[in-house]
PDB file of N, CA and C in Angstrom:
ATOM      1  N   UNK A   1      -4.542 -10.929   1.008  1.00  0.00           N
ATOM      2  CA  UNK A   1      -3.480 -10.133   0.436  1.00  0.00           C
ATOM      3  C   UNK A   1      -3.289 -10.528  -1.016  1.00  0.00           C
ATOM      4  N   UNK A   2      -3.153  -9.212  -1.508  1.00  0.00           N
ATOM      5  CA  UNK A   2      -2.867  -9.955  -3.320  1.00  0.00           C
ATOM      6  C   UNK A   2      -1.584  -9.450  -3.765  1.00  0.00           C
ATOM      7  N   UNK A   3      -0.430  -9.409  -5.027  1.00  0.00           N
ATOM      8  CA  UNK A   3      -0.084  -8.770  -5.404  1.00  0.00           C
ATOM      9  C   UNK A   3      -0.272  -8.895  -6.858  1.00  0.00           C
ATOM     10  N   UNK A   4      -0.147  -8.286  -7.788  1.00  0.00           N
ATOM     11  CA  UNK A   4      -0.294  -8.045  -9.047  1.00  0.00           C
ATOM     12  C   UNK A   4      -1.407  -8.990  -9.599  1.00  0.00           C
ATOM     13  N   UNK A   5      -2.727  -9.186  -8.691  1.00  0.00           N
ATOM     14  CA  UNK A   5      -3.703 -10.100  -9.235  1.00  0.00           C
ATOM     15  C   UNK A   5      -4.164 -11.014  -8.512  1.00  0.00           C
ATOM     16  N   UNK A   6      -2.688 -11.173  -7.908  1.00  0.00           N
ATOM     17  CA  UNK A   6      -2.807 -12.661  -7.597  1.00  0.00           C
ATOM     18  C   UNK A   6      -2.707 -13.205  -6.218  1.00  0.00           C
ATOM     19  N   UNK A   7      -3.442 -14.139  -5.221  1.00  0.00           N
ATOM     20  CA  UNK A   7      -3.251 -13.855  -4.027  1.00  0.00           C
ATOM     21  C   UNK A   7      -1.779 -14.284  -3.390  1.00  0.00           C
ATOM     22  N   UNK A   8      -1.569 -13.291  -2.847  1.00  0.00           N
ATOM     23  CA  UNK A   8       0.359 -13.328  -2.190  1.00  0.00           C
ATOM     24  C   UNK A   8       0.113 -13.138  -0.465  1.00  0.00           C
ATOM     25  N   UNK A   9       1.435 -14.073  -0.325  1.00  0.00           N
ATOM     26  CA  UNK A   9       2.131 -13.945   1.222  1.00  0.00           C
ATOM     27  C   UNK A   9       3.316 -12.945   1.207  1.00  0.00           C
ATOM     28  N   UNK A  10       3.093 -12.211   1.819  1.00  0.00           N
ATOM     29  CA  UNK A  10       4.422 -11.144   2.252  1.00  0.00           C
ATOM     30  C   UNK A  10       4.129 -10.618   3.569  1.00  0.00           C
ATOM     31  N   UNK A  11       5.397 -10.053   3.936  1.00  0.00           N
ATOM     32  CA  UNK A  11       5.431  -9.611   5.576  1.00  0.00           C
ATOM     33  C   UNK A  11       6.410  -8.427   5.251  1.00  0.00           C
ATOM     34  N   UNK A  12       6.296  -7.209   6.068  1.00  0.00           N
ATOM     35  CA  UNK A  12       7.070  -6.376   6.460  1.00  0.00           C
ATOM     36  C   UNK A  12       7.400  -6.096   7.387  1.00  0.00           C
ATOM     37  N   UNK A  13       8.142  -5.073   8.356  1.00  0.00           N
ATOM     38  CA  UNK A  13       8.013  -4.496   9.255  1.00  0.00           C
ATOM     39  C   UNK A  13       7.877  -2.831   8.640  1.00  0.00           C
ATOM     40  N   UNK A  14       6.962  -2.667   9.767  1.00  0.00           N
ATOM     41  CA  UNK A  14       6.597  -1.068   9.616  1.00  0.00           C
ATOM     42  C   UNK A  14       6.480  -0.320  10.383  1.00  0.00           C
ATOM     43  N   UNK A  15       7.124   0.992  10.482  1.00  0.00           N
ATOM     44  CA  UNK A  15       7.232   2.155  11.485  1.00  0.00           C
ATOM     45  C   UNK A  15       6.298   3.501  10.716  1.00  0.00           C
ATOM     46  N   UNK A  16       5.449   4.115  11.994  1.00  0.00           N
ATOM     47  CA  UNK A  16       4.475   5.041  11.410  1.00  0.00           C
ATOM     48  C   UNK A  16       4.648   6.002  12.631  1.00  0.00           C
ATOM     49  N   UNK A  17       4.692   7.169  12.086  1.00  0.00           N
ATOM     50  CA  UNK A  17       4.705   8.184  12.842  1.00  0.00           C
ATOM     51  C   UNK A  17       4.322   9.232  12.070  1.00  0.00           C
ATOM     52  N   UNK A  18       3.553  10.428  13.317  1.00  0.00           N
ATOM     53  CA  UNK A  18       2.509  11.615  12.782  1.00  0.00           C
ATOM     54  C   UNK A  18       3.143  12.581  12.949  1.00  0.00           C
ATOM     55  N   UNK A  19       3.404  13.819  11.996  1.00  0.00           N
ATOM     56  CA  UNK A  19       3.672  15.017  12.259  1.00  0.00           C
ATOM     57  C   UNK A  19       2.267  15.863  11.970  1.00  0.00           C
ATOM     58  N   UNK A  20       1.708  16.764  12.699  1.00  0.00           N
ATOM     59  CA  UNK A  20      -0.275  17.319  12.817  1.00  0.00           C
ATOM     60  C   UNK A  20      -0.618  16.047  12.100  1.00  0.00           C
ATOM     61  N   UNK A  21      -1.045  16.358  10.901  1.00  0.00           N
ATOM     62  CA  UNK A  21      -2.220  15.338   9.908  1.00  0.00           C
ATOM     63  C   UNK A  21      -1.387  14.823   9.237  1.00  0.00           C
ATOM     64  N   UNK A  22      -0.069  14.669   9.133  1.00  0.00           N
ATOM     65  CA  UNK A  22       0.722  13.614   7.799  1.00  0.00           C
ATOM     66  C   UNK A  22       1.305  12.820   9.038  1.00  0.00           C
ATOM     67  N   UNK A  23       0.967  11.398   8.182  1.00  0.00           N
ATOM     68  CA  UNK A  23       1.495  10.347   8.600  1.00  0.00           C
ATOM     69  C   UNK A  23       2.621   9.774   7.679  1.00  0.00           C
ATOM     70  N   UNK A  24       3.798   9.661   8.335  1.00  0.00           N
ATOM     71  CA  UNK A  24       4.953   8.944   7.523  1.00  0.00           C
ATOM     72  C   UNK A  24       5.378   7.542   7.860  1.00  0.00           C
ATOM     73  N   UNK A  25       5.643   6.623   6.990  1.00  0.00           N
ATOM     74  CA  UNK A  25       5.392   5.501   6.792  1.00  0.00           C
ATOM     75  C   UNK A  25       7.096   4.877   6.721  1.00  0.00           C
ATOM     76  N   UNK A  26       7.564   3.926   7.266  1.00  0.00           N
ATOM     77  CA  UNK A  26       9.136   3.554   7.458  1.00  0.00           C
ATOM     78  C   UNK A  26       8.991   2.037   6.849  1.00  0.00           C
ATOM     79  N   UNK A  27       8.719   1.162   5.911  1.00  0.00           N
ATOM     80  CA  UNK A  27       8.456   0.166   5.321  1.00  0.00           C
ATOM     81  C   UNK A  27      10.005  -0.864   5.295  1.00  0.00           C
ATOM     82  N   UNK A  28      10.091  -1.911   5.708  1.00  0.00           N
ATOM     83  CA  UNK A  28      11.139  -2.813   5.476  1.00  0.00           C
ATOM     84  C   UNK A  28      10.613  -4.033   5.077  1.00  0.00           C
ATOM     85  N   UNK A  29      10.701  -4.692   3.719  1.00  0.00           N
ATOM     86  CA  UNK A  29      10.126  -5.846   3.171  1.00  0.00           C
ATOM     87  C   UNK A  29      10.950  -6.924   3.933  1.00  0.00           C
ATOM     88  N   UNK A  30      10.137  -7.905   4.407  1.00  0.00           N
ATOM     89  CA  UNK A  30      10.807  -9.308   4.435  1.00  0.00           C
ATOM     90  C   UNK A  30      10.990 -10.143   4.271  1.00  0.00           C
ATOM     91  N   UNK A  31       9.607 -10.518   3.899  1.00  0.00           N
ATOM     92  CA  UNK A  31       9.274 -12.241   2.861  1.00  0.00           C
ATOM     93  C   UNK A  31       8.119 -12.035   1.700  1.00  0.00           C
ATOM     94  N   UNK A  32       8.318 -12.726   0.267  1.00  0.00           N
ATOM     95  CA  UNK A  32       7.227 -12.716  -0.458  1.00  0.00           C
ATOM     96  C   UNK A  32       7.317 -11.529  -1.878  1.00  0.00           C
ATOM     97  N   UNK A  33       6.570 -12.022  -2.534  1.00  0.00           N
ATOM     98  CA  UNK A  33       6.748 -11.385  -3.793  1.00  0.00           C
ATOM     99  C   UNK A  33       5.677  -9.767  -2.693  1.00  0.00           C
ATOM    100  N   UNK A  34       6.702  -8.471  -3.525  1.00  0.00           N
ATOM    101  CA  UNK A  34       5.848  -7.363  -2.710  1.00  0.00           C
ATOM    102  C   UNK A  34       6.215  -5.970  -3.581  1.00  0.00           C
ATOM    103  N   UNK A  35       5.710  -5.096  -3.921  1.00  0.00           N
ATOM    104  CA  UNK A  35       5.785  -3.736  -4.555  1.00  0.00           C
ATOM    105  C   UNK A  35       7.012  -2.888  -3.816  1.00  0.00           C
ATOM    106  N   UNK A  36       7.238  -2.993  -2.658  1.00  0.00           N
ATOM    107  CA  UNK A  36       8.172  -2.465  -1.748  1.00  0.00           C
ATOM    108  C   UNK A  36       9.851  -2.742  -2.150  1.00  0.00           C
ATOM    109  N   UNK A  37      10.147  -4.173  -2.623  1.00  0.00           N
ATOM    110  CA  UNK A  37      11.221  -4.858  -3.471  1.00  0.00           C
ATOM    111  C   UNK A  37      11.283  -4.251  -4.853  1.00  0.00           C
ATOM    112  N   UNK A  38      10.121  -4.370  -4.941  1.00  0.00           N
ATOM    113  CA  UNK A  38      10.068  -3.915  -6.372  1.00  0.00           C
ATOM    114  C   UNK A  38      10.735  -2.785  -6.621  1.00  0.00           C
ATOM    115  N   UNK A  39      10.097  -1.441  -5.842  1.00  0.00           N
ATOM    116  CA  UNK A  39      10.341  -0.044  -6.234  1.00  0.00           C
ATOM    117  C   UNK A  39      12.260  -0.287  -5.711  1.00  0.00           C
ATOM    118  N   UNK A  40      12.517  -0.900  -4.460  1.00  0.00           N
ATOM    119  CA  UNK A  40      13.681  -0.676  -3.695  1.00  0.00           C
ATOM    120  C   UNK A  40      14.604  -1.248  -5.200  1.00  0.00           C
ATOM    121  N   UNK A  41      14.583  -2.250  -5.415  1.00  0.00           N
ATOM    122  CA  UNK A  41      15.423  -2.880  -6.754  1.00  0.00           C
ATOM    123  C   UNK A  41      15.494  -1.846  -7.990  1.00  0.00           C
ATOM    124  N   UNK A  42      14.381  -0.853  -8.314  1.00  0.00           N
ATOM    125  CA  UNK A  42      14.385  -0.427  -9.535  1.00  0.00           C
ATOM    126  C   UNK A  42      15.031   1.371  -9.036  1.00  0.00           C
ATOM    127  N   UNK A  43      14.822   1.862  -8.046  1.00  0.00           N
ATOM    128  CA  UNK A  43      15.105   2.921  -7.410  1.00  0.00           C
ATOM    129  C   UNK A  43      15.821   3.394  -6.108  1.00  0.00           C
ATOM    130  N   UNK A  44      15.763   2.220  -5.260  1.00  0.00           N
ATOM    131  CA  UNK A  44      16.739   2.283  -4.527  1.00  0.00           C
ATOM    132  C   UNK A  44      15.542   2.971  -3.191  1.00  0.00           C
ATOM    133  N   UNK A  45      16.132   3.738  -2.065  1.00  0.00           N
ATOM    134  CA  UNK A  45      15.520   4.328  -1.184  1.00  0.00           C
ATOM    135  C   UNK A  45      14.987   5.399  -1.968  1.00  0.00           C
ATOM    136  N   UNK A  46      13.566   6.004  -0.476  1.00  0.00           N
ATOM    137  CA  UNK A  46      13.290   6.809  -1.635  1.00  0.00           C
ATOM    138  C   UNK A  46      11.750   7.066  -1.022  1.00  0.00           C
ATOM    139  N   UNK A  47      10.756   8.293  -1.440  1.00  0.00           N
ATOM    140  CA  UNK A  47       9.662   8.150  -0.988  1.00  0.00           C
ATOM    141  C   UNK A  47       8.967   7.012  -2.090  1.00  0.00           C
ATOM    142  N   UNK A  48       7.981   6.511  -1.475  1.00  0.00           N
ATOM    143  CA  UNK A  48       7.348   5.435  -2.089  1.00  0.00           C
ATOM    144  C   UNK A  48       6.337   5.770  -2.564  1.00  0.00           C
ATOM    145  N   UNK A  49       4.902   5.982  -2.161  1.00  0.00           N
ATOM    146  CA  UNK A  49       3.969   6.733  -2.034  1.00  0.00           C
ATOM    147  C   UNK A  49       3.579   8.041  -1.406  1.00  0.00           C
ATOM    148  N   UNK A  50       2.271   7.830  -2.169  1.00  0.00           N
ATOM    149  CA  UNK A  50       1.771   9.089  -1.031  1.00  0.00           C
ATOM    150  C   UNK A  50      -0.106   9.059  -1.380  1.00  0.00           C
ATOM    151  N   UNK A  51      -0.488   8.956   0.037  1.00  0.00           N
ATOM    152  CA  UNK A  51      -2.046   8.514   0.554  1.00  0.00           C
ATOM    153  C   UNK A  51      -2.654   9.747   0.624  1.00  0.00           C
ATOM    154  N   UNK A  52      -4.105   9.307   0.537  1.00  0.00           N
ATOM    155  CA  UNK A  52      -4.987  10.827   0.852  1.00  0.00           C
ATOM    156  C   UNK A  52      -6.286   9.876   1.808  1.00  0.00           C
ATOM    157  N   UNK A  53      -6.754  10.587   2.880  1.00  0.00           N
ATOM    158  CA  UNK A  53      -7.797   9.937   3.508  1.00  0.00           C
ATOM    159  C   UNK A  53      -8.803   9.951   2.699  1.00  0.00           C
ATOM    160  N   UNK A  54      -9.802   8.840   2.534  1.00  0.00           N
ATOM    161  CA  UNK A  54     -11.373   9.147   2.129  1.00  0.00           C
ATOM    162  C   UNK A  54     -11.810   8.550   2.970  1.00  0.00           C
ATOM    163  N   UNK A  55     -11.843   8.821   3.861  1.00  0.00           N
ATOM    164  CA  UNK A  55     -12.391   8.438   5.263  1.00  0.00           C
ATOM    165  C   UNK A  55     -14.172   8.410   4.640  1.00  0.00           C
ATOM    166  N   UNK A  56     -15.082   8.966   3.715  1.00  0.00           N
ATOM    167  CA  UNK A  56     -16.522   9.050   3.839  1.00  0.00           C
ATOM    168  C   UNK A  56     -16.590   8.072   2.809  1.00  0.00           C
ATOM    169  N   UNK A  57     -15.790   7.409   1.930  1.00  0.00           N
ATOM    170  CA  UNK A  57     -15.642   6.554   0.522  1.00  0.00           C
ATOM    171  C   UNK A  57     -15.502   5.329   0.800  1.00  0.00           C
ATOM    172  N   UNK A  58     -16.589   4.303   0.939  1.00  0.00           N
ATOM    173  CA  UNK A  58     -16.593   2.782   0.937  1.00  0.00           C
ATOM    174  C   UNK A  58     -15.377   2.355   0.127  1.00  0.00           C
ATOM    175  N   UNK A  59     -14.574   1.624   0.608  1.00  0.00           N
ATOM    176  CA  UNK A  59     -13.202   0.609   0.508  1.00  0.00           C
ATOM    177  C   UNK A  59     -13.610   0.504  -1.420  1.00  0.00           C
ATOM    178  N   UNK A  60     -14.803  -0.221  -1.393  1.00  0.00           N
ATOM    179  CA  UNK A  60     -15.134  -0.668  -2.964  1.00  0.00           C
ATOM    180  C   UNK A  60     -15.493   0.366  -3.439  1.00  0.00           C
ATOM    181  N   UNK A  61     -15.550   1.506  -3.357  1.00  0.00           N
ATOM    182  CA  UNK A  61     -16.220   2.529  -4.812  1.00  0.00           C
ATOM    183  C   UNK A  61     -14.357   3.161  -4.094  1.00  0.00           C
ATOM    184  N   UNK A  62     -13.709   2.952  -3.394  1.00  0.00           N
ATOM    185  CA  UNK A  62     -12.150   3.791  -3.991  1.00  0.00           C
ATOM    186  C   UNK A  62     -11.578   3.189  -4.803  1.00  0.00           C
ATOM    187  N   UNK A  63     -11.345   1.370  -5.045  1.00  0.00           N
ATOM    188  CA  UNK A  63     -11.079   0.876  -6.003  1.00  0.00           C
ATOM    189  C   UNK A  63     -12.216   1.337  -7.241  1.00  0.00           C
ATOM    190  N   UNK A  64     -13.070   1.326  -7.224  1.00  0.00           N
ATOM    191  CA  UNK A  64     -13.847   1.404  -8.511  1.00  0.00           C
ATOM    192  C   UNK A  64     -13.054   3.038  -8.698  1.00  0.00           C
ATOM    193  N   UNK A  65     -13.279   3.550  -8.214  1.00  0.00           N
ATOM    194  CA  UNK A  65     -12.874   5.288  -8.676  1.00  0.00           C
ATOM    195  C   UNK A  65     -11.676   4.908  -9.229  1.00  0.00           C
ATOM    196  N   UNK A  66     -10.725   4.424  -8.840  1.00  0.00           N
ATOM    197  CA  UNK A  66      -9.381   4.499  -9.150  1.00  0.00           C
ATOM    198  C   UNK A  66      -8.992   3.796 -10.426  1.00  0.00           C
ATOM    199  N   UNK A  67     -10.250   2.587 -10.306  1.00  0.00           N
ATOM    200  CA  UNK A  67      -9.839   1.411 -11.888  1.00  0.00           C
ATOM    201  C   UNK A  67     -10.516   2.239 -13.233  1.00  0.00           C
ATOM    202  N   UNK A  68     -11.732   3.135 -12.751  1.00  0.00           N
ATOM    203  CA  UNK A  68     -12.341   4.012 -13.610  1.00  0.00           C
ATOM    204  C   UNK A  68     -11.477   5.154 -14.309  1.00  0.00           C
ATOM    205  N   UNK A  69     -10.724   5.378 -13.386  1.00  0.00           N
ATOM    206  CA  UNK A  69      -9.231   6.211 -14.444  1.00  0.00           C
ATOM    207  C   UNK A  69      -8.183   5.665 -14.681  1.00  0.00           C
ATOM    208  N   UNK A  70      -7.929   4.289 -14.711  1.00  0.00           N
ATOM    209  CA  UNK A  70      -7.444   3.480 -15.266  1.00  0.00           C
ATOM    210  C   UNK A  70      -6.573   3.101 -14.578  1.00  0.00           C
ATOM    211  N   UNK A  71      -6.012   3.272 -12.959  1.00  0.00           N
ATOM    212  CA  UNK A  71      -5.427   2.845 -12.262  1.00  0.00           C
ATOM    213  C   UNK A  71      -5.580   0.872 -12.050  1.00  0.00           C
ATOM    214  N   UNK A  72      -4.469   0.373 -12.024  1.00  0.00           N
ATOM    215  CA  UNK A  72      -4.712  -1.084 -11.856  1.00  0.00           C
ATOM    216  C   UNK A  72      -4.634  -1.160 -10.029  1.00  0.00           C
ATOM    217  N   UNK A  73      -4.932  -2.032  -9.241  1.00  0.00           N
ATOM    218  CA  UNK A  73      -4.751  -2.421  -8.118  1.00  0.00           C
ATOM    219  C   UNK A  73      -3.300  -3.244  -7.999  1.00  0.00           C
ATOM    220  N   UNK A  74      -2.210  -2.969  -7.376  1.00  0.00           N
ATOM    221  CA  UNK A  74      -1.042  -3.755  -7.330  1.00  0.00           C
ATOM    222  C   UNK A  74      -0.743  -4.802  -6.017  1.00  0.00           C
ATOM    223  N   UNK A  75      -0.789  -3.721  -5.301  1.00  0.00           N
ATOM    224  CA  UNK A  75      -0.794  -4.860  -4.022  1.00  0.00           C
ATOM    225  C   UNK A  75      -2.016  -4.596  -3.133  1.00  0.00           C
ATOM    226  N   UNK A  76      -2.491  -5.535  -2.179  1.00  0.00           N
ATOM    227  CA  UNK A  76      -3.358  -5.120  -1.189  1.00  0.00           C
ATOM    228  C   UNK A  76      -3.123  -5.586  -0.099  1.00  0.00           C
ATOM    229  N   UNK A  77      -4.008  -5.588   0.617  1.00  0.00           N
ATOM    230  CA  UNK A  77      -3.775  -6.311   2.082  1.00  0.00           C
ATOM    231  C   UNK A  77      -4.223  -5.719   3.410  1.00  0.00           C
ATOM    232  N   UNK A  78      -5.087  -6.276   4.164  1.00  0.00           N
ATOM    233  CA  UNK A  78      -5.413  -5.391   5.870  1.00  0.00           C
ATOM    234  C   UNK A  78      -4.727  -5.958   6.585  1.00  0.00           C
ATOM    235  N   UNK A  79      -5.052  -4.647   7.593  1.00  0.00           N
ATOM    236  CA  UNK A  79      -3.827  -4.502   8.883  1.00  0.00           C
ATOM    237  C   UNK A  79      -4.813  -4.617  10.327  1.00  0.00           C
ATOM    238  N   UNK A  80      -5.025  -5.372  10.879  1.00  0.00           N
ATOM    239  CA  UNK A  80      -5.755  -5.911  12.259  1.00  0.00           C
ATOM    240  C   UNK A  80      -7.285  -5.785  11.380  1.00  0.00           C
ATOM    241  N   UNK A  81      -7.420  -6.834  10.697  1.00  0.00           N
ATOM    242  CA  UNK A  81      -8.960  -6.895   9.836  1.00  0.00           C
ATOM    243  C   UNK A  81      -9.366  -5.596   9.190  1.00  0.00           C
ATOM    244  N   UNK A  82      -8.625  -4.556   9.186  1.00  0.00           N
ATOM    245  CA  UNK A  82      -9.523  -3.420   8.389  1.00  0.00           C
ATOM    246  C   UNK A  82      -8.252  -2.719   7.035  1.00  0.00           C
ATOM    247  N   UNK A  83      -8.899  -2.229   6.247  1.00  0.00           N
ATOM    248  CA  UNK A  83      -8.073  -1.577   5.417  1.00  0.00           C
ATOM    249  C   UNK A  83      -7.601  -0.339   5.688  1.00  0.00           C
ATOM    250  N   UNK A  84      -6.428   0.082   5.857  1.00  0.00           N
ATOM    251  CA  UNK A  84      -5.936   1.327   6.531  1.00  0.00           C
ATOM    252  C   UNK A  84      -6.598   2.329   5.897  1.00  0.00           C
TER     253      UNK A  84
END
């Protein structure tokens, strides 16, 4: 797990539920420096994100795509060994 670079401990709890193909995401931070605090401190509740599958796009060429338009990586982290 990293956040802003650097490798971080944080924990949440998380609630996920599907309406057809969108999945909505219920995030509660609990320990650790985390992007989730972050946005909650600067904005309050609120949608957070929003994901798109590349289900056919190796994990490493979506970061490369994304740093190639100049996106930085902020937080990371897998969920039962795989990246969601």
């Amino acid at each position: 797990m990293t956040f802003r670079g650097k490798p971080a401990q944080y924990s949440m709890k998380l609630c996920l539920a599907f309406t057809g193909n969108m999945m909505w995401e219920i995030v509660q931070p609990l320990t650790g420096p985390n992007l989730y605090d972050e946005f909650l401190d600067q904005h309050g509740e609120g949608i957070h994100h929003v994901a798109f599958a590349c289900d056919d796009l190796a994990w490493d060429e979506r970061i490369k795509s994304f740093q190639e338009r100049g996106f930085e990586m902020i937080q990371s982290g897998v969920w039962q060994g795989r990246v969601p």
